[in-house]
Each structure stands twice: as C-alpha cells, then as structure tokens.
Protein backbone atom coordinates (compact mmCIF):
# COMPACT_ATOMS: atom_id res chain seq x y z
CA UNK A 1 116.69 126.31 89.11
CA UNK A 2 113.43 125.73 90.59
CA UNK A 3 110.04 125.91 88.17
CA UNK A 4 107.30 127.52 89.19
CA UNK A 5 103.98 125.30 89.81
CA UNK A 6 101.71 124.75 86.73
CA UNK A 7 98.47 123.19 87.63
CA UNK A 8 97.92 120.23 85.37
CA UNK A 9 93.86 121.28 86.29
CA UNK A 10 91.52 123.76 86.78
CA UNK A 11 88.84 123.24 89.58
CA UNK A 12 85.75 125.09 89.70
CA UNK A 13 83.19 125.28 92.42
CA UNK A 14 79.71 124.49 91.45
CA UNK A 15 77.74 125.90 93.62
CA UNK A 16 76.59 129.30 93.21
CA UNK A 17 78.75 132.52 95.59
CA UNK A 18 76.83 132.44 98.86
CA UNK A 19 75.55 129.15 98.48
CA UNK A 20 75.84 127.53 102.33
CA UNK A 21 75.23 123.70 103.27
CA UNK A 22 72.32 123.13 106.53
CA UNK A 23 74.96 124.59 109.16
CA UNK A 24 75.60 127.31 106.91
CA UNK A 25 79.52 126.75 106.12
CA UNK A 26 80.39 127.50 102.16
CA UNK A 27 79.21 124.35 100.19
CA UNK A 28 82.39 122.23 99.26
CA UNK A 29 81.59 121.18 95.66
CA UNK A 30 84.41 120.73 92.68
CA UNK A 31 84.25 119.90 89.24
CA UNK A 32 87.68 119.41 87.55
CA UNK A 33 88.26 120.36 83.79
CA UNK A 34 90.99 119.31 81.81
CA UNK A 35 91.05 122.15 79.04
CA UNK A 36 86.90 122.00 78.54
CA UNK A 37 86.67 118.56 79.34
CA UNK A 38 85.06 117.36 82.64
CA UNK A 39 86.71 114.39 84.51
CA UNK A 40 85.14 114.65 87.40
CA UNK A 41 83.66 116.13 90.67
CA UNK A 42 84.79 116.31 94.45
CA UNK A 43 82.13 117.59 97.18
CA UNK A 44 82.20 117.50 101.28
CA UNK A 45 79.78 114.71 102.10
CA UNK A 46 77.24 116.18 103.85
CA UNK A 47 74.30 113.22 103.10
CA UNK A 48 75.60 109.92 104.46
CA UNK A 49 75.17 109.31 107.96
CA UNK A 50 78.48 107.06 107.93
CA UNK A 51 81.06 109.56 106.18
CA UNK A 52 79.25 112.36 106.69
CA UNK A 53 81.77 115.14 106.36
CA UNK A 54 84.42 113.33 104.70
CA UNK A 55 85.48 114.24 100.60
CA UNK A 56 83.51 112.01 98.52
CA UNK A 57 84.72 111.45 94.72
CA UNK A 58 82.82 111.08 91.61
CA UNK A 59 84.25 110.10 88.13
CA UNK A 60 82.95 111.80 85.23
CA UNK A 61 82.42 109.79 81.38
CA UNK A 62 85.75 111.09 79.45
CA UNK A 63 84.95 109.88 75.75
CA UNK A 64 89.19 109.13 75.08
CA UNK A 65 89.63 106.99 77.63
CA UNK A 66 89.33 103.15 76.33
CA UNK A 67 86.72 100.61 77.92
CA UNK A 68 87.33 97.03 78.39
C-alpha cells in the first residue's frame, strides 16, 4: 500500500501577493520552516549579472544544530 506524501516542510513566500520582480513576473522568494523554526531561504536570482536567474540558497542560524 502506497502512503500518501507528507511534506517534511512548509515553504512560505515572502514577498507580499502582487509583489512582481523589474520584468514584472511573481517574485520567487522562499523561506522554509520546520514547525516555527526557520532554516532557511530560496529566491530566483535576479541581482548577479553571472547567475542571474538561477535559484540561489541561503542558510538560516538553527540554534540545535552543533558548531565545530
């Protein structure tokens, strides 16, 4: 028997409804949550000549998670 999906985490746009990037698509912009904590954020590059375009990642502080 097959299970259905669970997502292990909830993605939320952060960008406010409407919002639209300089060619006026829908601003790709994520911030992930794992229950209220935030691990990170995922956005369409639209500043860098180089990637522009391409999914640029950035890593949030999560307080558990051990430094060496």
């Amino acid at each position: 028997m097959t299970e259905k999906y669970q997502p292990k985490y909830k993605w939320r746009p952060t960008s406010w409804p409407g919002d639209v990037d300089g060619d006026g698509r829908p601003l790709q912009d994520f911030t992930g949550f794992d229950g209220n904590q935030s691990f990170g954020r995922i956005l369409v590059d639209q500043l860098t000549t180089s990637r522009m375009g391409t999914w640029k990642w950035n890593v949030a502080h999560i307080p558990w998670v051990r430094s060496t």
